[in-house]
Protein backbone atom coordinates (compact mmCIF):
# COMPACT_ATOMS: atom_id res chain seq x y z
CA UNK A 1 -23.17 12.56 -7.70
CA UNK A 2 -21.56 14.15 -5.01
CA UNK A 3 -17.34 15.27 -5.50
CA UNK A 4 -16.15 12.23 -3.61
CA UNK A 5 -17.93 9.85 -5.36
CA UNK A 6 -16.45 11.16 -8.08
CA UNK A 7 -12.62 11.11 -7.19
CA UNK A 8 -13.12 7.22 -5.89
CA UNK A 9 -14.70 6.06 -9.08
CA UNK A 10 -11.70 8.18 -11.17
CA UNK A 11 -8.91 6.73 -8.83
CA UNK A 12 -10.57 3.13 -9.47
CA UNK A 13 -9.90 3.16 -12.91
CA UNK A 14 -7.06 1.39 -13.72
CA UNK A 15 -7.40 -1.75 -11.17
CA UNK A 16 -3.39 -2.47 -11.64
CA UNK A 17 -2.40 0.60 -10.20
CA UNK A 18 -2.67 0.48 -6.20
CA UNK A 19 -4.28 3.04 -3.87
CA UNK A 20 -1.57 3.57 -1.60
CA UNK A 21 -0.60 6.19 1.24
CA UNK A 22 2.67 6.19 3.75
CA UNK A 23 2.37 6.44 7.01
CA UNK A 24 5.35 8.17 8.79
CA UNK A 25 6.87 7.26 11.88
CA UNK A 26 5.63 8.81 14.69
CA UNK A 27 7.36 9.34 18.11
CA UNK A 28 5.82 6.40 20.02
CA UNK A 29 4.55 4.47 17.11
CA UNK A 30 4.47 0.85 16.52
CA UNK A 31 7.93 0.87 15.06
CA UNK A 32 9.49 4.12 16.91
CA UNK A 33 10.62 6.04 14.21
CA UNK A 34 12.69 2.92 12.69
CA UNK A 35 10.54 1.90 9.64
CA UNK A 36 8.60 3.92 7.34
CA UNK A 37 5.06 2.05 6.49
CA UNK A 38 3.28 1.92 2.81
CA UNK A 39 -0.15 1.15 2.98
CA UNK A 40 -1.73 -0.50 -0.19
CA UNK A 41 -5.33 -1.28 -0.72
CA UNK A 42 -6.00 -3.72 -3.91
CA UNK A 43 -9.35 -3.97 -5.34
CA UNK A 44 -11.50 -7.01 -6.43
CA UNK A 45 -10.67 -6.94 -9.69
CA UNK A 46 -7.01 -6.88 -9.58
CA UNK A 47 -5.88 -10.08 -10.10
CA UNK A 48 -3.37 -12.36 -7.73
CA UNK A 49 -0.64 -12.42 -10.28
CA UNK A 50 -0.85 -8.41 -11.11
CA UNK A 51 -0.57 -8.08 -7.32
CA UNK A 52 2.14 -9.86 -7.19
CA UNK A 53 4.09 -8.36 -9.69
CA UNK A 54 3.59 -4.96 -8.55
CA UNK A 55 4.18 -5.74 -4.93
CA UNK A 56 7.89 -7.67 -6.35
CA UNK A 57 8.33 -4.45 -8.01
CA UNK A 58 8.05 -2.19 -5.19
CA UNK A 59 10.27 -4.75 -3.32
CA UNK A 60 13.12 -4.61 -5.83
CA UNK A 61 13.01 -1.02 -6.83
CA UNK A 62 11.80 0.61 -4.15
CA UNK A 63 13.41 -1.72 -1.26
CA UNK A 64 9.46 -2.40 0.75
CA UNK A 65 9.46 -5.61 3.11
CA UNK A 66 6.02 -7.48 3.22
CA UNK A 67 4.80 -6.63 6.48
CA UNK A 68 1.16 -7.83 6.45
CA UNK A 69 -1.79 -8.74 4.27
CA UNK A 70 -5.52 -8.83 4.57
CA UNK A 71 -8.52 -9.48 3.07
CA UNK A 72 -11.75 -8.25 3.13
CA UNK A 73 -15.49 -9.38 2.56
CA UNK A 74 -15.84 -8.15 -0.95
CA UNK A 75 -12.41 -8.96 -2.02
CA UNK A 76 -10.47 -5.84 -1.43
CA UNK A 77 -6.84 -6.36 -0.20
CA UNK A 78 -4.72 -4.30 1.99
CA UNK A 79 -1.06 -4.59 2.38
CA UNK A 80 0.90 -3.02 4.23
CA UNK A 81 5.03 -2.83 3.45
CA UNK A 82 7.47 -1.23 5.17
CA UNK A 83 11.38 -0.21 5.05
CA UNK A 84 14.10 0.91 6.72
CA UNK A 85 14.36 4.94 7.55
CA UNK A 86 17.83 5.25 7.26
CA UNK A 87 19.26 8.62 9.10
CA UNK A 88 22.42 10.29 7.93
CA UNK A 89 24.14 11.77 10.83
């Protein structure tokens, strides 16, 4: 078993618990250095309601939008959230 296999079967564990990664705002991005964007994949076994609650969670606590959702063949969702980068001058 090679040393990747072994850190995606470890970090696919716990199927409530997102793997997730931010994506800062570049330059000439998308969304020009005005949102900061949370990428969440879901796997197949995570059910619609546990998705649910910990996307409501992020969106309370940690103040994420809903930007967009897909699904894959296979089941796996992505989501991606964003917010608001707010500067203090």
């Amino acid at each position: 078993m090679a040393p990747m296999d072994h850190l995606e079967r470890s970090a696919r564990k716990d199927p409530v618990l997102p793997l997730d990664r931010v994506i800062a705002p570049g330059p000439g991005g998308r969304y020009r250095g005005e949102y900061e964007v949370r990428v969440v994949d879901f796997g197949r076994e995570v059910s619609r309601s546990q998705m649910r609650q910990q996307l409501t969670e992020d969106a309370e606590y940690g103040q994420w939008e809903l930007l967009r959702t897909r699904i894959y063949l296979g089941g796996r969702r992505r989501t991606w959230l964003r917010r608001k980068i707010i500067r203090v001058r």
